[in-house]
C-alpha atoms as a PDB file:
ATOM      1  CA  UNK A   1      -7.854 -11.219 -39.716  1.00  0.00           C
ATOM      2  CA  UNK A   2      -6.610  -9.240 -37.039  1.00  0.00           C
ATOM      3  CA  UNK A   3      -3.770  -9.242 -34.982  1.00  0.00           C
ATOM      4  CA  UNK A   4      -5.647 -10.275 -31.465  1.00  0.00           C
ATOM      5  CA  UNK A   5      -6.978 -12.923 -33.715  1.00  0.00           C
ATOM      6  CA  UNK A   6      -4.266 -14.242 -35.427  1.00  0.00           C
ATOM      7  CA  UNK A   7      -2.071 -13.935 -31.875  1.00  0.00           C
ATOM      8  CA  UNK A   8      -5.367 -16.184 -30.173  1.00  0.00           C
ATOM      9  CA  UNK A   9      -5.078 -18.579 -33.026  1.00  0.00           C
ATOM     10  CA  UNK A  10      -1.626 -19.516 -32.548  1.00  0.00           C
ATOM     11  CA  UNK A  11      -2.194 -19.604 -29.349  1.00  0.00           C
ATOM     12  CA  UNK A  12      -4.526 -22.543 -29.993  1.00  0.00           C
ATOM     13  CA  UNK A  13      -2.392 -24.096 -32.423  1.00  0.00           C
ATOM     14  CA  UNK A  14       0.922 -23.712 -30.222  1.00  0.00           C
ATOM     15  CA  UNK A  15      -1.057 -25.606 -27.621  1.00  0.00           C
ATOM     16  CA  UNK A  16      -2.674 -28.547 -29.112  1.00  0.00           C
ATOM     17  CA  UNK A  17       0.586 -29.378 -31.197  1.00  0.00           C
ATOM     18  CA  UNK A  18       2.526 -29.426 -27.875  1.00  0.00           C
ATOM     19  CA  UNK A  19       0.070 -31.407 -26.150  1.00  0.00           C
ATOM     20  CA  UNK A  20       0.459 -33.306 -28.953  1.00  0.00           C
ATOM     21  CA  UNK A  21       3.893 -33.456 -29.125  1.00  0.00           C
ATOM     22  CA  UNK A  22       3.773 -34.149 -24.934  1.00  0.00           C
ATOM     23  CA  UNK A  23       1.979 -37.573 -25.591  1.00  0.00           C
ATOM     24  CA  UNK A  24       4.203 -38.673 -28.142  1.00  0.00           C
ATOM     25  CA  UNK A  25       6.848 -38.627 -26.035  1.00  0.00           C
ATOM     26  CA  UNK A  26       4.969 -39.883 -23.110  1.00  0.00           C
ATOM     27  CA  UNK A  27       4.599 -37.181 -20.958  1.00  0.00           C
ATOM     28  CA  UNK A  28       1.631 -36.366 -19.094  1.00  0.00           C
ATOM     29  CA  UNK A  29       0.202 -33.051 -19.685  1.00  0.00           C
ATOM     30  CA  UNK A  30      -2.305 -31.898 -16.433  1.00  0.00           C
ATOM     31  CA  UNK A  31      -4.894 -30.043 -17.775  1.00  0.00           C
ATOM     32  CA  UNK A  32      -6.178 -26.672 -16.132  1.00  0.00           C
ATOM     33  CA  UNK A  33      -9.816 -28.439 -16.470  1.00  0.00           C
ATOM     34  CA  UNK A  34     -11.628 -31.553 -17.894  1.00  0.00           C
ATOM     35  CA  UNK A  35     -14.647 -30.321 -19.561  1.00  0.00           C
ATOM     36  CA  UNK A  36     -15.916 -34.085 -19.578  1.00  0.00           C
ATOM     37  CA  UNK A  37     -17.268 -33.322 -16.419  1.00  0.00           C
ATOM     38  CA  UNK A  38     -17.472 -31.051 -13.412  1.00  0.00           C
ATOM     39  CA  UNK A  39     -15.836 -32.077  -9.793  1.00  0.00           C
ATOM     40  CA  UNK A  40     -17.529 -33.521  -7.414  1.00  0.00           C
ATOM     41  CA  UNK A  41     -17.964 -30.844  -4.607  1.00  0.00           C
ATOM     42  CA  UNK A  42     -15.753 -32.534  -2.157  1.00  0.00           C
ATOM     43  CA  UNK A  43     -13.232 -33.709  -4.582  1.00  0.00           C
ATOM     44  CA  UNK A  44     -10.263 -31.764  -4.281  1.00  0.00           C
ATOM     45  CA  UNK A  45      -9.099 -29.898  -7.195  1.00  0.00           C
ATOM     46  CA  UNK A  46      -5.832 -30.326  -6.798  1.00  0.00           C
ATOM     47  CA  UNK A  47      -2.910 -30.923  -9.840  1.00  0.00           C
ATOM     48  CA  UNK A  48      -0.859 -33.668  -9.978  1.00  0.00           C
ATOM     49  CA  UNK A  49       2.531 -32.600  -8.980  1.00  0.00           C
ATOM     50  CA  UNK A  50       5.758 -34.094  -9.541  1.00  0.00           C
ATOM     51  CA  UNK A  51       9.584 -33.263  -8.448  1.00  0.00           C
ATOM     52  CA  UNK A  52      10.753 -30.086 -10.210  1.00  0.00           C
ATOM     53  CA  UNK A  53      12.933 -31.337 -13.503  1.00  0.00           C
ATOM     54  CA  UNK A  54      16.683 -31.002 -13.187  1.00  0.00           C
ATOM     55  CA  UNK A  55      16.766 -28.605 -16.366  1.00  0.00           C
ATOM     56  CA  UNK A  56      13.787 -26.223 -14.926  1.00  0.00           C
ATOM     57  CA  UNK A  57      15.757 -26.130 -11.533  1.00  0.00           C
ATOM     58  CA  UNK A  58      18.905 -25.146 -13.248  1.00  0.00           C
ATOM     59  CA  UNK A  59      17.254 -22.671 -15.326  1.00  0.00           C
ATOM     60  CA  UNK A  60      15.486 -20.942 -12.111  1.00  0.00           C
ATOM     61  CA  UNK A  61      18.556 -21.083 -10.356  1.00  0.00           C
ATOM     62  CA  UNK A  62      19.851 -19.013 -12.797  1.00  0.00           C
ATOM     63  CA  UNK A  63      17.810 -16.535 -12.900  1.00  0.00           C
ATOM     64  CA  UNK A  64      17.068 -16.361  -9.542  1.00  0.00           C
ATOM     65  CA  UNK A  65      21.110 -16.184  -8.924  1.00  0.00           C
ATOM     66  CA  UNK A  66      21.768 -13.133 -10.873  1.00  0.00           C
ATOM     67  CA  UNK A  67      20.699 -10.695  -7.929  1.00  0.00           C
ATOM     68  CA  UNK A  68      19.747 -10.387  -4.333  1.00  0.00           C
ATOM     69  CA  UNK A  69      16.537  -8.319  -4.563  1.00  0.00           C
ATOM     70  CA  UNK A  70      13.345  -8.672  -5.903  1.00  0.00           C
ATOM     71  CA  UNK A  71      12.732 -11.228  -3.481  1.00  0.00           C
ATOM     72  CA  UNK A  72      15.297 -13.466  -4.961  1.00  0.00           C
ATOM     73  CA  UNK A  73      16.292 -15.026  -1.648  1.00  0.00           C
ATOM     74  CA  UNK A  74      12.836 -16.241  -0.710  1.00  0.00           C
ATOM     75  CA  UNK A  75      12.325 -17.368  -4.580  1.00  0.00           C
ATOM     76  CA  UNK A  76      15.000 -19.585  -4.161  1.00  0.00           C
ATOM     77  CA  UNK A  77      14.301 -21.031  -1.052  1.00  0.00           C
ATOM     78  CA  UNK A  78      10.725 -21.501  -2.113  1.00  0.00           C
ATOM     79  CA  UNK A  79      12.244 -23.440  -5.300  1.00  0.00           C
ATOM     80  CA  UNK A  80      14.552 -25.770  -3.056  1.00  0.00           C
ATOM     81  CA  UNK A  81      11.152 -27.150  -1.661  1.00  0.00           C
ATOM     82  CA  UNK A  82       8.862 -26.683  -4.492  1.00  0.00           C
ATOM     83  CA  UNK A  83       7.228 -29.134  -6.620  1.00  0.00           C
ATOM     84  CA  UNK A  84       5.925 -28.961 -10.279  1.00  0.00           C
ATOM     85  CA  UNK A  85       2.802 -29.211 -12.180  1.00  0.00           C
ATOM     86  CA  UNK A  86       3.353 -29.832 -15.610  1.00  0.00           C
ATOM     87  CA  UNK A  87       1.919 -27.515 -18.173  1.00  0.00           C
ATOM     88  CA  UNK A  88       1.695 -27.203 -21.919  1.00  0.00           C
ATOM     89  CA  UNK A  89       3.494 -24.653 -23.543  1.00  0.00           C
ATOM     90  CA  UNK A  90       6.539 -24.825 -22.639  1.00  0.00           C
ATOM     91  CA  UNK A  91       6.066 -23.231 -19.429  1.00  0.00           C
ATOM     92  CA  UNK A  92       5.729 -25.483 -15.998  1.00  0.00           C
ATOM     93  CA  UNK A  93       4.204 -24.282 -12.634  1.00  0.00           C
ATOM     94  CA  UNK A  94       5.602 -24.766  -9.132  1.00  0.00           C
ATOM     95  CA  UNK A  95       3.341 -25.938  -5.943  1.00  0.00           C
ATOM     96  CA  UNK A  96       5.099 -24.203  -3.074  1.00  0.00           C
ATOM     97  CA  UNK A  97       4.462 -25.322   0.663  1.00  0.00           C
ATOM     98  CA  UNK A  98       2.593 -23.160   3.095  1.00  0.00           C
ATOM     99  CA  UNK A  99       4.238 -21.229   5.253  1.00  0.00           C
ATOM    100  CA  UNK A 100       7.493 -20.650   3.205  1.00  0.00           C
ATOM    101  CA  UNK A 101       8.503 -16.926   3.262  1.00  0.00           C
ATOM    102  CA  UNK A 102       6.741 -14.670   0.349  1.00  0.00           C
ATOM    103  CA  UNK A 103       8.779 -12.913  -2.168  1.00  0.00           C
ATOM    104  CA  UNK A 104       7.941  -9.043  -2.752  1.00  0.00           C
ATOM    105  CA  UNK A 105       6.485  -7.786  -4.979  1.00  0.00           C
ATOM    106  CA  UNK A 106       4.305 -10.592  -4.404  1.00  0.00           C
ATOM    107  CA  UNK A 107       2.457 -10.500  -8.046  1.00  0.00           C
ATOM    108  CA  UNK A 108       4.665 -10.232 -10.724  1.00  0.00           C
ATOM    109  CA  UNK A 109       7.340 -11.538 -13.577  1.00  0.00           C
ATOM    110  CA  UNK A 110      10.983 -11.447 -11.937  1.00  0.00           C
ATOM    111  CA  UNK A 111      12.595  -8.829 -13.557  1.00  0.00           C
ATOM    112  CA  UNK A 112      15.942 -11.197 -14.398  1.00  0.00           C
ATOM    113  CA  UNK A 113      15.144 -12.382 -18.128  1.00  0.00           C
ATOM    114  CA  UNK A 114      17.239 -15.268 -20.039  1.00  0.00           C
ATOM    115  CA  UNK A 115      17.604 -14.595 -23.352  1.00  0.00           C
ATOM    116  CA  UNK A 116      18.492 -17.574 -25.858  1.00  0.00           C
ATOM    117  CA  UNK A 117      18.740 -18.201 -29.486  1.00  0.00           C
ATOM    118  CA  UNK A 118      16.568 -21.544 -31.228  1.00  0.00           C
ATOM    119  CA  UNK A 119      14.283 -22.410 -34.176  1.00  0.00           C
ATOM    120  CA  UNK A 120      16.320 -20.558 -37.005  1.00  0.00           C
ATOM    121  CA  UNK A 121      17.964 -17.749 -34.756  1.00  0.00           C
ATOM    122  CA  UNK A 122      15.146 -16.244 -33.335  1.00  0.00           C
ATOM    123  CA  UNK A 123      15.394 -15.264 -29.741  1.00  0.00           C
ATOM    124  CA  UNK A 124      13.249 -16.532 -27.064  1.00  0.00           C
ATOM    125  CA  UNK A 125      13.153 -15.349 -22.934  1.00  0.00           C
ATOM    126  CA  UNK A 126      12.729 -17.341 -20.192  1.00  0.00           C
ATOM    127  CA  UNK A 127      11.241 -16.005 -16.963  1.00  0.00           C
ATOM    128  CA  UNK A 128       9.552 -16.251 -13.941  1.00  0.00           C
ATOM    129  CA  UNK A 129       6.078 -16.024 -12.525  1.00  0.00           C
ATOM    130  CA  UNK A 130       5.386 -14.608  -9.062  1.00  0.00           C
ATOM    131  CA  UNK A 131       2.177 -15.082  -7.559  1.00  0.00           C
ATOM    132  CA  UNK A 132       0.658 -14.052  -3.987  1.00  0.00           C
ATOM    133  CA  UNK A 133       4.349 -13.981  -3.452  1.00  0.00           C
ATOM    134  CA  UNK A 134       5.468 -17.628  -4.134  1.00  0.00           C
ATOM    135  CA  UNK A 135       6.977 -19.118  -7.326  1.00  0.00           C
ATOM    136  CA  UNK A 136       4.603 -19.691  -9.844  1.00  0.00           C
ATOM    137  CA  UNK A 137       5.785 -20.553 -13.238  1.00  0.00           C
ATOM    138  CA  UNK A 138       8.759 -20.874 -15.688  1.00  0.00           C
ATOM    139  CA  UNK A 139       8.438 -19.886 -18.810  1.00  0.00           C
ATOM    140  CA  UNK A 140       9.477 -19.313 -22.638  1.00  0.00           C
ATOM    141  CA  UNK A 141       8.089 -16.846 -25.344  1.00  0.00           C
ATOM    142  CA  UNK A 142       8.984 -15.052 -27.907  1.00  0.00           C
ATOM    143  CA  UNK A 143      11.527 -12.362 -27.165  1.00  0.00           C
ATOM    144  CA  UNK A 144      10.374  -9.058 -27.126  1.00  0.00           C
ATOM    145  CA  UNK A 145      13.192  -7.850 -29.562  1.00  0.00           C
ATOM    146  CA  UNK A 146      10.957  -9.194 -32.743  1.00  0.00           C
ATOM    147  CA  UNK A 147       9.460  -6.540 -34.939  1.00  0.00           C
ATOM    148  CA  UNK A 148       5.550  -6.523 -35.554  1.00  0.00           C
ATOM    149  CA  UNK A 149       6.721  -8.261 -39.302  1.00  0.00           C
ATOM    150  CA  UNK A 150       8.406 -10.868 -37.498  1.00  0.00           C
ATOM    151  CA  UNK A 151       5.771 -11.338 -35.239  1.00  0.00           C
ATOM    152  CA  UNK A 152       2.804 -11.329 -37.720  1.00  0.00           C
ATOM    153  CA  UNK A 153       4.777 -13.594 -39.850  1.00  0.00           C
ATOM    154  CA  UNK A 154       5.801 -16.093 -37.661  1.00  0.00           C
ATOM    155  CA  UNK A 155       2.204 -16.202 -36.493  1.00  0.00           C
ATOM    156  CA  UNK A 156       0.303 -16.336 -39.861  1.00  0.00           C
ATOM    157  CA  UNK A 157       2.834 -19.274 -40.444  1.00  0.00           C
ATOM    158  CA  UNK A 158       1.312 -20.828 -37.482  1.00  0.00           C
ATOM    159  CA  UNK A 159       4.143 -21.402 -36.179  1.00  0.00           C
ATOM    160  CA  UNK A 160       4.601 -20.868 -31.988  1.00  0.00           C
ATOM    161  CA  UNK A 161       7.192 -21.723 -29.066  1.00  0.00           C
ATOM    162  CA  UNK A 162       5.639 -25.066 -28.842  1.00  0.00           C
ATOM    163  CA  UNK A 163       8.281 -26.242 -31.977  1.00  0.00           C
ATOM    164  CA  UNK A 164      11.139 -25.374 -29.356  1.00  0.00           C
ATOM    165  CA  UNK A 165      12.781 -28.435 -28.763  1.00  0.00           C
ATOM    166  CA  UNK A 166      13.102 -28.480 -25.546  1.00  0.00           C
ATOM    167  CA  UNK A 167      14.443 -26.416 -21.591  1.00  0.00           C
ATOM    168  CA  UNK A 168      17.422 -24.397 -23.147  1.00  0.00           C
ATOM    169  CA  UNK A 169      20.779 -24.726 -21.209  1.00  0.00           C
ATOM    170  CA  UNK A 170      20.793 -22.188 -18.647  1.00  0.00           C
ATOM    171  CA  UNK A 171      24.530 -21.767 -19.747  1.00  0.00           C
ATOM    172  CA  UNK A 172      22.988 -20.809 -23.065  1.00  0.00           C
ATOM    173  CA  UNK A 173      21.029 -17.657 -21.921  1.00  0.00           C
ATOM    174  CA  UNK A 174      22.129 -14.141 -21.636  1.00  0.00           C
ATOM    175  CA  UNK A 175      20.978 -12.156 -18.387  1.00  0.00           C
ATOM    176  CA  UNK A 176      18.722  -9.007 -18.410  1.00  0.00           C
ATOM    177  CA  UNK A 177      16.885  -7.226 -16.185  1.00  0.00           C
ATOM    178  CA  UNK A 178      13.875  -4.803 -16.522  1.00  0.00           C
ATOM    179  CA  UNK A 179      14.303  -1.403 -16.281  1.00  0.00           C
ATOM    180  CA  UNK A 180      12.170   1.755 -17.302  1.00  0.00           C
ATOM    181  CA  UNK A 181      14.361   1.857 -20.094  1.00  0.00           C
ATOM    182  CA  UNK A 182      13.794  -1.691 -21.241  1.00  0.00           C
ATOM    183  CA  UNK A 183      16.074  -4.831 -20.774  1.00  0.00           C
ATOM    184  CA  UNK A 184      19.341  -4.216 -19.769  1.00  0.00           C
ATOM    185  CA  UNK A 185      21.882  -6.930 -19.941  1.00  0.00           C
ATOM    186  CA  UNK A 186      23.583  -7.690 -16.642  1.00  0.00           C
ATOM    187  CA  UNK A 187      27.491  -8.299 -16.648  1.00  0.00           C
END
């Protein structure tokens, strides 16, 4: 099996064991589509959004907080009126209102990473989403410090950031930011 394939099938796996695990504990999980059946043309395709969690504030607020470019000041004042559309994963996505001042570059990951330990050691980043300038999504993968061994491993174990046990603490992560270089750690 190759890598693509064995990346796409934990993918899969990651995703219906945290939908899973979503429903056990009685969250709802909005999917991106219902293949049940197709909208109705004038039904508006619109997610379900709900107020941003206290935990996925704090962590944005963290990253967000660790410098004044990169559009940082419109990302947070996007956030303080944003809501949330919940997403398997873990990552969550953020509805911002029209009209709100866009962040530049307008398409990209914020270059402020959290960096956190879980699940036997292993580190994991948090980040942002920007898209068309607004806040899109926060969320968690597998840090890019992991060797092709560890990766393939922890793959072909089917194993997948869905088994994280929850938001970390935003106290918990160490700040980096992207350079040419690679991550840096900010002091």
């Amino acid at each position: 099996m190759t890598n693509a394939l064995r990346f796409l099938l934990g993918l899969l796996i990651g995703a219906c064991v945290t939908v899973a695990v979503f429903a056990a504990r009685g969250l709802r999980v909005t999917p991106v589509f219902d293949l049940r059946r197709a909208p109705e043309p004038d039904e508006p395709d619109e997610p379900d959004l709900v107020d941003v969690p206290d935990e996925v504030r704090a962590l944005a607020e963290r990253l967000l907080g660790a410098t004044e470019q990169y559009g940082a000041p419109e990302l947070r004042a996007q956030l303080s009126e944003a809501r949330a559309t919940l997403f398997a994963g873990p990552s969550i996505g953020f509805d911002v209102p029209a009209g709100t001042a866009l962040a530049v570059p307008g398409d990209a990951n914020f270059p402020v990473v959290g960096v956190y330990r879980a699940l036997d050691d292993r580190t994991f980043e948090v980040y942002l989403g920007v898209l068309g300038g607004h806040l899109s999504t926060l969320s968690v993968s597998e840090a890019r410090d992991w060797t092709e061994a560890q990766q393939e491993e922890w793959f072909e174990g089917g194993r997948g950031v869905h088994e994280l046990p929850g938001w970390p603490d935003p106290a918990s992560l160490e700040l980096f930011i992207e350079t040419p270089q690679g991550l840096r750690p900010l002091s």
